[in-house]
PDB file of N, CA and C in Angstrom:
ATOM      1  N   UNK A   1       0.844  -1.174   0.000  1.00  0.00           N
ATOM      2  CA  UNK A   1       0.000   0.000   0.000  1.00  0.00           C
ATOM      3  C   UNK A   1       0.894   1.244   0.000  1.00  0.00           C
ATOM      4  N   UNK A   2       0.308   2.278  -1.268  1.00  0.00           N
ATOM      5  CA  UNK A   2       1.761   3.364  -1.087  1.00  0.00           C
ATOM      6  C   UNK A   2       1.005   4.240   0.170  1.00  0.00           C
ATOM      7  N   UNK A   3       1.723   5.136   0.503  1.00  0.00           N
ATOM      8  CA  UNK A   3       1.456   6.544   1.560  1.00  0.00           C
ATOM      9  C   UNK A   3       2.068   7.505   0.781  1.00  0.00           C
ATOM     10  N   UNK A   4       1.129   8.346   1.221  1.00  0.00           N
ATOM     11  CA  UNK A   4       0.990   9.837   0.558  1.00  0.00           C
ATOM     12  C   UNK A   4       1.785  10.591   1.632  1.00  0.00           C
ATOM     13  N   UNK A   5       2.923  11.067   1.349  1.00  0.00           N
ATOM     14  CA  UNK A   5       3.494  11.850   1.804  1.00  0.00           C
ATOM     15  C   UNK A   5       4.231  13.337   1.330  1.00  0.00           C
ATOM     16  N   UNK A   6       3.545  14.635   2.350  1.00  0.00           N
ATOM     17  CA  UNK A   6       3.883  15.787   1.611  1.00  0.00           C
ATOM     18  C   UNK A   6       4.952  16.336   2.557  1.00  0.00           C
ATOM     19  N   UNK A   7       5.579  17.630   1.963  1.00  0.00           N
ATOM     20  CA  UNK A   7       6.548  18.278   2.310  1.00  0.00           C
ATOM     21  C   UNK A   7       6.307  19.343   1.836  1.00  0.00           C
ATOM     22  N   UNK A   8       5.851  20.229   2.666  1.00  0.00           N
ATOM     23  CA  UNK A   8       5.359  21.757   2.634  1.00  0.00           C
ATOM     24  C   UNK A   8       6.367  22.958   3.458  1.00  0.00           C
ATOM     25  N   UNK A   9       7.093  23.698   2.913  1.00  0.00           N
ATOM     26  CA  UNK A   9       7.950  24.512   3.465  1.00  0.00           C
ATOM     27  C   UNK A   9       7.328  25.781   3.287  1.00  0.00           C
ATOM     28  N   UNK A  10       7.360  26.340   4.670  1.00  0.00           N
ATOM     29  CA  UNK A  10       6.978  27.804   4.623  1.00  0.00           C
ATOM     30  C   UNK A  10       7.345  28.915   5.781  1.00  0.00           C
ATOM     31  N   UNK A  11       7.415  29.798   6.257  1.00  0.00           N
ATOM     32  CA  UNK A  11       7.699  30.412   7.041  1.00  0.00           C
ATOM     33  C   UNK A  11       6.423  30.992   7.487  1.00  0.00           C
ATOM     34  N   UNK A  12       6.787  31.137   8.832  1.00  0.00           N
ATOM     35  CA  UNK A  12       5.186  31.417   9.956  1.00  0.00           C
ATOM     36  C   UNK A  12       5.246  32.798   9.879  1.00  0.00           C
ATOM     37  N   UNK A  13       4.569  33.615   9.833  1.00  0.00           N
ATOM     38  CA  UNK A  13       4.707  35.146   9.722  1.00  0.00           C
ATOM     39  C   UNK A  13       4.268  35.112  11.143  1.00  0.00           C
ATOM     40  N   UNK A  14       4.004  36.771  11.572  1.00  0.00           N
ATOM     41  CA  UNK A  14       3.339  37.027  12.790  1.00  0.00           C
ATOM     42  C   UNK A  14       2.089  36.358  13.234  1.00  0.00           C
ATOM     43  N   UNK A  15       0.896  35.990  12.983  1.00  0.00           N
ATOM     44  CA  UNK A  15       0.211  35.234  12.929  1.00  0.00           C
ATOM     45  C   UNK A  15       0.206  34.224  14.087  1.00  0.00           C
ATOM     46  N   UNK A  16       1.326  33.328  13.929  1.00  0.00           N
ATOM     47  CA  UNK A  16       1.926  31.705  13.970  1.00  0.00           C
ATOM     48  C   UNK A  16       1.362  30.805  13.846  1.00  0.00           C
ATOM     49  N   UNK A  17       0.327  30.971  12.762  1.00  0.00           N
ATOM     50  CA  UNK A  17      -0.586  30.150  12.245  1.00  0.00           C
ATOM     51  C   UNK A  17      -0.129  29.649  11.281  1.00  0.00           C
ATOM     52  N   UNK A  18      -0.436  28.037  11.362  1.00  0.00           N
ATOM     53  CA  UNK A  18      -0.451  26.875  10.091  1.00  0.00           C
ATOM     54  C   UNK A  18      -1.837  27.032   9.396  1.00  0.00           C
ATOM     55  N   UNK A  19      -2.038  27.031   8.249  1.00  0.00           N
ATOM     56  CA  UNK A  19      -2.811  26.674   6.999  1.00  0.00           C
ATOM     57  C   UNK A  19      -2.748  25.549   6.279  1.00  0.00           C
ATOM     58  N   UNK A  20      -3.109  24.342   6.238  1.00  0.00           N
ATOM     59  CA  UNK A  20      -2.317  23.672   5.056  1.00  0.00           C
ATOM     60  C   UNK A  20      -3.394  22.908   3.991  1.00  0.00           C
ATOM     61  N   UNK A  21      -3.662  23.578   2.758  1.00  0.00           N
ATOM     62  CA  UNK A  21      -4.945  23.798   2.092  1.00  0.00           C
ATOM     63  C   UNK A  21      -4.665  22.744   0.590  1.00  0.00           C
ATOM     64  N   UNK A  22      -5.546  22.213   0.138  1.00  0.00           N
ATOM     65  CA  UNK A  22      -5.720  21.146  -1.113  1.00  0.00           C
ATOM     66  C   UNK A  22      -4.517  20.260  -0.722  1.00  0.00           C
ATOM     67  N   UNK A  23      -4.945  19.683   0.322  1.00  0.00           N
ATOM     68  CA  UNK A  23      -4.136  18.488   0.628  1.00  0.00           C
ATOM     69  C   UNK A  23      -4.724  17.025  -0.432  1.00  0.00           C
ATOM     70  N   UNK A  24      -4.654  16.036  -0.850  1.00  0.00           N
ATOM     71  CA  UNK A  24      -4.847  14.940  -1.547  1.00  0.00           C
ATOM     72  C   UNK A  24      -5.662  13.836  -0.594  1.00  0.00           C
ATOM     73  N   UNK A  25      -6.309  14.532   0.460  1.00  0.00           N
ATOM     74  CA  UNK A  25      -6.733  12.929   1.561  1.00  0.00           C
ATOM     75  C   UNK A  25      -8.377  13.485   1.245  1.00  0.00           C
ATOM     76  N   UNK A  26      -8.575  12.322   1.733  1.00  0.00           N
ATOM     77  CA  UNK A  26     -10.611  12.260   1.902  1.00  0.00           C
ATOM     78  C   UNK A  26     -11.232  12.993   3.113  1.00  0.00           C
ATOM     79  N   UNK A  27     -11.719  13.665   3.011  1.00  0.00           N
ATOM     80  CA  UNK A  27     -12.690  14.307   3.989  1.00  0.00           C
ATOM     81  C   UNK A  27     -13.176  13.212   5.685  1.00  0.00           C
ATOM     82  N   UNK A  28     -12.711  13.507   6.206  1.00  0.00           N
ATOM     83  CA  UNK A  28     -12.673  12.574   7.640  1.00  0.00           C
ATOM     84  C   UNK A  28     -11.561  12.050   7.711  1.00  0.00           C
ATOM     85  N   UNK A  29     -10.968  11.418   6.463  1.00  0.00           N
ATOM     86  CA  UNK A  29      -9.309  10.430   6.744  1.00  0.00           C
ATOM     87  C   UNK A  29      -8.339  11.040   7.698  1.00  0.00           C
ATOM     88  N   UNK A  30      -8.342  10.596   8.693  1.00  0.00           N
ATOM     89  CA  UNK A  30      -7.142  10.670   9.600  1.00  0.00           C
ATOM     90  C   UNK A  30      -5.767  10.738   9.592  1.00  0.00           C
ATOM     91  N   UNK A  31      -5.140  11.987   9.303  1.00  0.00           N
ATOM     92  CA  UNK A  31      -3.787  12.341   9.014  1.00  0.00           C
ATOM     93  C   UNK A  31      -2.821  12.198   9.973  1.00  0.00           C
ATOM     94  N   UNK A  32      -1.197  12.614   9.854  1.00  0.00           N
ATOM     95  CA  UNK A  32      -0.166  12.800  11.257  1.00  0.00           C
ATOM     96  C   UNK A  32       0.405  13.965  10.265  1.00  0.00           C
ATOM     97  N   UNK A  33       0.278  15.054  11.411  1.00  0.00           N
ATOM     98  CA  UNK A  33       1.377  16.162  11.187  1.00  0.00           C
ATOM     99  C   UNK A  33       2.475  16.277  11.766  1.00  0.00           C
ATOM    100  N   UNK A  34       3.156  16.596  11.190  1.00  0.00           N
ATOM    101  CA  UNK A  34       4.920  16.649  12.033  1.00  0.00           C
ATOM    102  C   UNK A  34       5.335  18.588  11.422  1.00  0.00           C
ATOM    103  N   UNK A  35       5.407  18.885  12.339  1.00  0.00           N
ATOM    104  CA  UNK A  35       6.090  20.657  11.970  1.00  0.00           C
ATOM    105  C   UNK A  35       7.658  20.675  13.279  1.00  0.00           C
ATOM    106  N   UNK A  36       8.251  20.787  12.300  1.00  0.00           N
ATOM    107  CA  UNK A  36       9.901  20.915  12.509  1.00  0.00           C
ATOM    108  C   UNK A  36      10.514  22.138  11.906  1.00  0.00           C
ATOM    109  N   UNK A  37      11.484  22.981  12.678  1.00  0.00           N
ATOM    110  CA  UNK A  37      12.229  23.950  12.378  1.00  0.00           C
ATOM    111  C   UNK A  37      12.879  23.503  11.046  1.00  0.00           C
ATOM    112  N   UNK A  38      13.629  24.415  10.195  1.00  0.00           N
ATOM    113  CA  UNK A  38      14.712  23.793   9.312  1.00  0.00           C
ATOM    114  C   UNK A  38      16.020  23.630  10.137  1.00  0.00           C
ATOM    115  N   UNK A  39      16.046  24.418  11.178  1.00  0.00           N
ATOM    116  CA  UNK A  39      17.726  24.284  12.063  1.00  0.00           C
ATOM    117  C   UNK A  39      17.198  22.658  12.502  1.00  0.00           C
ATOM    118  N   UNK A  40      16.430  22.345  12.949  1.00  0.00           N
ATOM    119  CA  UNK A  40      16.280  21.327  14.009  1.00  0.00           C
ATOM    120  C   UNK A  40      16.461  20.067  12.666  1.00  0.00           C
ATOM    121  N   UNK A  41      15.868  20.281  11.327  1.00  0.00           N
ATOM    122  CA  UNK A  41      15.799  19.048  10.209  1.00  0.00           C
ATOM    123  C   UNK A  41      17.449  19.395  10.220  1.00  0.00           C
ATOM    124  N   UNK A  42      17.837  20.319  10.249  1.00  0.00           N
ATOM    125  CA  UNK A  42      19.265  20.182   9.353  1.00  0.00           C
ATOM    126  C   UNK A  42      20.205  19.026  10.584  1.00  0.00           C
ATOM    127  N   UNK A  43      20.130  19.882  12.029  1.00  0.00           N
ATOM    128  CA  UNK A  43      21.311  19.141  12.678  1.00  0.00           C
ATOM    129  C   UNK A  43      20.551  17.669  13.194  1.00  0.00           C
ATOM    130  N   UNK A  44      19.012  16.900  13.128  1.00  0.00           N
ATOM    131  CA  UNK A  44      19.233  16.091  12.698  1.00  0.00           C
ATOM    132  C   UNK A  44      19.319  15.123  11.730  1.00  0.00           C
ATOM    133  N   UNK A  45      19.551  15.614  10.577  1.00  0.00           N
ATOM    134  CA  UNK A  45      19.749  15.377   9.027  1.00  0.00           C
ATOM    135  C   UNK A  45      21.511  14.816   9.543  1.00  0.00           C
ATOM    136  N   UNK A  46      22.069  15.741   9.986  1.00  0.00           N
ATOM    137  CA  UNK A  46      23.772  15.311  10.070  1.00  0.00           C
ATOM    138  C   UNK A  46      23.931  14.472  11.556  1.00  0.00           C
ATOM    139  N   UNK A  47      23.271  14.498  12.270  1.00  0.00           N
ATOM    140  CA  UNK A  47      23.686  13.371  13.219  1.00  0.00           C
ATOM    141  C   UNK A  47      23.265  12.000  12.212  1.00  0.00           C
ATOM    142  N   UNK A  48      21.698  11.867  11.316  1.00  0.00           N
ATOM    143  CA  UNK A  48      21.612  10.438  10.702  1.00  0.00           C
ATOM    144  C   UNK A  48      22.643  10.382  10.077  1.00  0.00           C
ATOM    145  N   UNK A  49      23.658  11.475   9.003  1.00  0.00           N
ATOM    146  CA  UNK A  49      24.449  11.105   8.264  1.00  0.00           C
ATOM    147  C   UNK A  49      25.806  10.416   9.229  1.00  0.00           C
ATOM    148  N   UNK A  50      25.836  11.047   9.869  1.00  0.00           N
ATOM    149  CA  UNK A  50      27.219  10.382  11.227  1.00  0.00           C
ATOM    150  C   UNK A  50      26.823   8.842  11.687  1.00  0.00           C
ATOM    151  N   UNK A  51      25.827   8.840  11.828  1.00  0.00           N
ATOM    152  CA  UNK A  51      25.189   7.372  12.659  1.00  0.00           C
ATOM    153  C   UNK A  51      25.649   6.312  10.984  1.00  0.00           C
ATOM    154  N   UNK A  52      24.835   6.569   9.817  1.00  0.00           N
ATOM    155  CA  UNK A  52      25.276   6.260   8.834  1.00  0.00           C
ATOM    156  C   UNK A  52      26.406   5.708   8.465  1.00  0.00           C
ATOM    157  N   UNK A  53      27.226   7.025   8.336  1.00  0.00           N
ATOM    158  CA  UNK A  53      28.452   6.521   8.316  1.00  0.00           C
ATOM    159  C   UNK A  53      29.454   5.774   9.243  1.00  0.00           C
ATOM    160  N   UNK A  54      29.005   5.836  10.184  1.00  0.00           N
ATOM    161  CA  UNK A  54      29.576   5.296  11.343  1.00  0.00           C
ATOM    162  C   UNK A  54      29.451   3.586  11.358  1.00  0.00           C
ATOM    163  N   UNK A  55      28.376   3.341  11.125  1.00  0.00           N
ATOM    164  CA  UNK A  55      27.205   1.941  10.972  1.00  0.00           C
ATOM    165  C   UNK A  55      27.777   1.194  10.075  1.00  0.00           C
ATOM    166  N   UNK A  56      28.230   1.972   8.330  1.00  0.00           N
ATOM    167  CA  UNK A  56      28.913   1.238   7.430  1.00  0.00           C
ATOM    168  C   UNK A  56      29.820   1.356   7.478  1.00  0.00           C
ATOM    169  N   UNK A  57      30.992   1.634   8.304  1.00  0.00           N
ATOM    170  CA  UNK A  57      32.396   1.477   8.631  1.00  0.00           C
ATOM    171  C   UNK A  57      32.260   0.416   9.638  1.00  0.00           C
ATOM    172  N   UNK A  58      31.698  -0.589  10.178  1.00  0.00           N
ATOM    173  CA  UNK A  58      31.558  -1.533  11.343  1.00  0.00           C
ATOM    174  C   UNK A  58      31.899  -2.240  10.448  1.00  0.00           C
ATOM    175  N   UNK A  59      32.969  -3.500  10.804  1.00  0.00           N
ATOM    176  CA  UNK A  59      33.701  -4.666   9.839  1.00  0.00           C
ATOM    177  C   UNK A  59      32.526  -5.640   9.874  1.00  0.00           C
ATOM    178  N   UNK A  60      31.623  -5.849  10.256  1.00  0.00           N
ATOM    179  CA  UNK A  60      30.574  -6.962  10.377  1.00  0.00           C
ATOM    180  C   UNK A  60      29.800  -6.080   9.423  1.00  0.00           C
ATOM    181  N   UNK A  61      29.695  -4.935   8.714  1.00  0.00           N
ATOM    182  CA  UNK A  61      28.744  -4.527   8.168  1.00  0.00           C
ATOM    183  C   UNK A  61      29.075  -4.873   6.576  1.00  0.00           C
ATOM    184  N   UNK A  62      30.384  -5.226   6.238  1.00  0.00           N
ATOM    185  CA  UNK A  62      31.477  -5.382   5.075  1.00  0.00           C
ATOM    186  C   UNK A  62      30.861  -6.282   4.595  1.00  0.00           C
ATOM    187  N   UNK A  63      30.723  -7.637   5.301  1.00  0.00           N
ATOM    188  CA  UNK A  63      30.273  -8.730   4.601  1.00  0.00           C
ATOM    189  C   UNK A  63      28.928  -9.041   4.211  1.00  0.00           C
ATOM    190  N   UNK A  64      28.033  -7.290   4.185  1.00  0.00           N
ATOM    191  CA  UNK A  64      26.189  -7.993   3.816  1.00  0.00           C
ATOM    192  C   UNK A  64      26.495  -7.895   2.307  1.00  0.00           C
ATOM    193  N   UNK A  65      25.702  -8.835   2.097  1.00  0.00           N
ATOM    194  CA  UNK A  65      25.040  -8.282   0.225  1.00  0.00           C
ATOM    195  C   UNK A  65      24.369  -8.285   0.068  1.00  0.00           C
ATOM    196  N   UNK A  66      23.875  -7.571  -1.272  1.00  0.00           N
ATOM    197  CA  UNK A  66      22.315  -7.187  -1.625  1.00  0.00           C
ATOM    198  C   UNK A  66      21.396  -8.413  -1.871  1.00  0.00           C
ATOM    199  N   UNK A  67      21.915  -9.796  -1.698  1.00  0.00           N
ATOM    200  CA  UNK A  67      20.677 -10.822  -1.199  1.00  0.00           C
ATOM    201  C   UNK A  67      20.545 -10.793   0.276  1.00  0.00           C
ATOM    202  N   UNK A  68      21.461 -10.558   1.170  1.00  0.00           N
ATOM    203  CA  UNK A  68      20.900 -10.609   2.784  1.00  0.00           C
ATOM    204  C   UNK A  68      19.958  -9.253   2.803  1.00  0.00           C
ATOM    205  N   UNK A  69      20.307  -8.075   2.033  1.00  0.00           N
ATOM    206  CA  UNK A  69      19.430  -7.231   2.192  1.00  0.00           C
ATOM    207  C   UNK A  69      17.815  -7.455   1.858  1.00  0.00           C
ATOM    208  N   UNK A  70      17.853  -7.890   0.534  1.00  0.00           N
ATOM    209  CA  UNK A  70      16.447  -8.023   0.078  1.00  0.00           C
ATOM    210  C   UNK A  70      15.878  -9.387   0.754  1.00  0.00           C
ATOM    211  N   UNK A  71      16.514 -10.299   1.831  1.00  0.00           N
ATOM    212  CA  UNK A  71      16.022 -11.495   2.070  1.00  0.00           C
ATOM    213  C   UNK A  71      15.306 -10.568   3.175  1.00  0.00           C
ATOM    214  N   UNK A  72      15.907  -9.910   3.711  1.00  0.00           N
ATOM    215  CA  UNK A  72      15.853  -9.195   4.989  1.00  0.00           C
ATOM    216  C   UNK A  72      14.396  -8.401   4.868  1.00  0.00           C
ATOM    217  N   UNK A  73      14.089  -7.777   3.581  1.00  0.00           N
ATOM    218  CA  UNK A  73      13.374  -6.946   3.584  1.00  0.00           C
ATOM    219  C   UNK A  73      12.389  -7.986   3.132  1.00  0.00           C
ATOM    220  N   UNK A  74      12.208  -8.807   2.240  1.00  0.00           N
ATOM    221  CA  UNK A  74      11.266  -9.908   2.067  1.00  0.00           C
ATOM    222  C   UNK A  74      10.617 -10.498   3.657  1.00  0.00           C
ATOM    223  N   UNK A  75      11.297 -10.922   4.204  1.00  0.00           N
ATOM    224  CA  UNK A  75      11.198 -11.114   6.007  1.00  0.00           C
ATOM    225  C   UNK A  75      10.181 -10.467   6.496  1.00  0.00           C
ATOM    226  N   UNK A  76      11.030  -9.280   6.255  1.00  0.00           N
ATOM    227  CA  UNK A  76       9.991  -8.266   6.895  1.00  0.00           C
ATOM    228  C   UNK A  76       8.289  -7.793   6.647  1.00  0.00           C
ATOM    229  N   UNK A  77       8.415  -7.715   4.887  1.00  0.00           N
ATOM    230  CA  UNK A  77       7.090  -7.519   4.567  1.00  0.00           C
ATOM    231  C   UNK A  77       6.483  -8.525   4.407  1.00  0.00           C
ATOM    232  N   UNK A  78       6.496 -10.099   4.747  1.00  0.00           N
ATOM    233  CA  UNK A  78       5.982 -10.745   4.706  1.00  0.00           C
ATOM    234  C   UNK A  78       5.480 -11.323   6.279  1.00  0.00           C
ATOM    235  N   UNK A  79       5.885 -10.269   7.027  1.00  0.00           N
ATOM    236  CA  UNK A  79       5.276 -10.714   8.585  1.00  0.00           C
ATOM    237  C   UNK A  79       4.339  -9.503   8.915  1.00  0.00           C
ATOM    238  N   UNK A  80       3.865  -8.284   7.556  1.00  0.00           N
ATOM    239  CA  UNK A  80       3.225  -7.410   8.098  1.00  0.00           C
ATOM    240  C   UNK A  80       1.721  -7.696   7.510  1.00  0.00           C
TER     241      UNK A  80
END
């Protein structure tokens, strides 16, 4: 099943009111909003990139390949 996911950037004027208008969902459908600074996306944008890189420099991480990956992910969507 895909998910509809948006990314709306804007700046709050005096106000500090959100608007967020011709969204793509059905009338009653039950949404999740997430509102995040851009300072707060950026520094944790670079801690995931550190964790990242950090994760694929582990010598146990050397030996996956892209069949343990996709077995892995097969695994997975087949227990949801």
């Amino acid at each position: 099943m895909m998910q509809t996911v948006l990314k709306k950037e804007l700046i709050i004027d005096n106000s500090h009111n959100l608007l967020l208008s011709d969204l793509p969902f059905k009338t009653g459908e039950k949404v999740v909003v997430f509102v995040m600074s851009e300072t707060d996306l950026t520094a944790k944008l670079k801690k995931w990139q550190t964790l990242f890189k950090e994760t694929q420099a582990l010598p146990q991480v050397k030996n996956i390949t892209d069949a343990d990956i996709d077995a892995e992910i097969e695994a997975y969507r087949s227990d949801l």
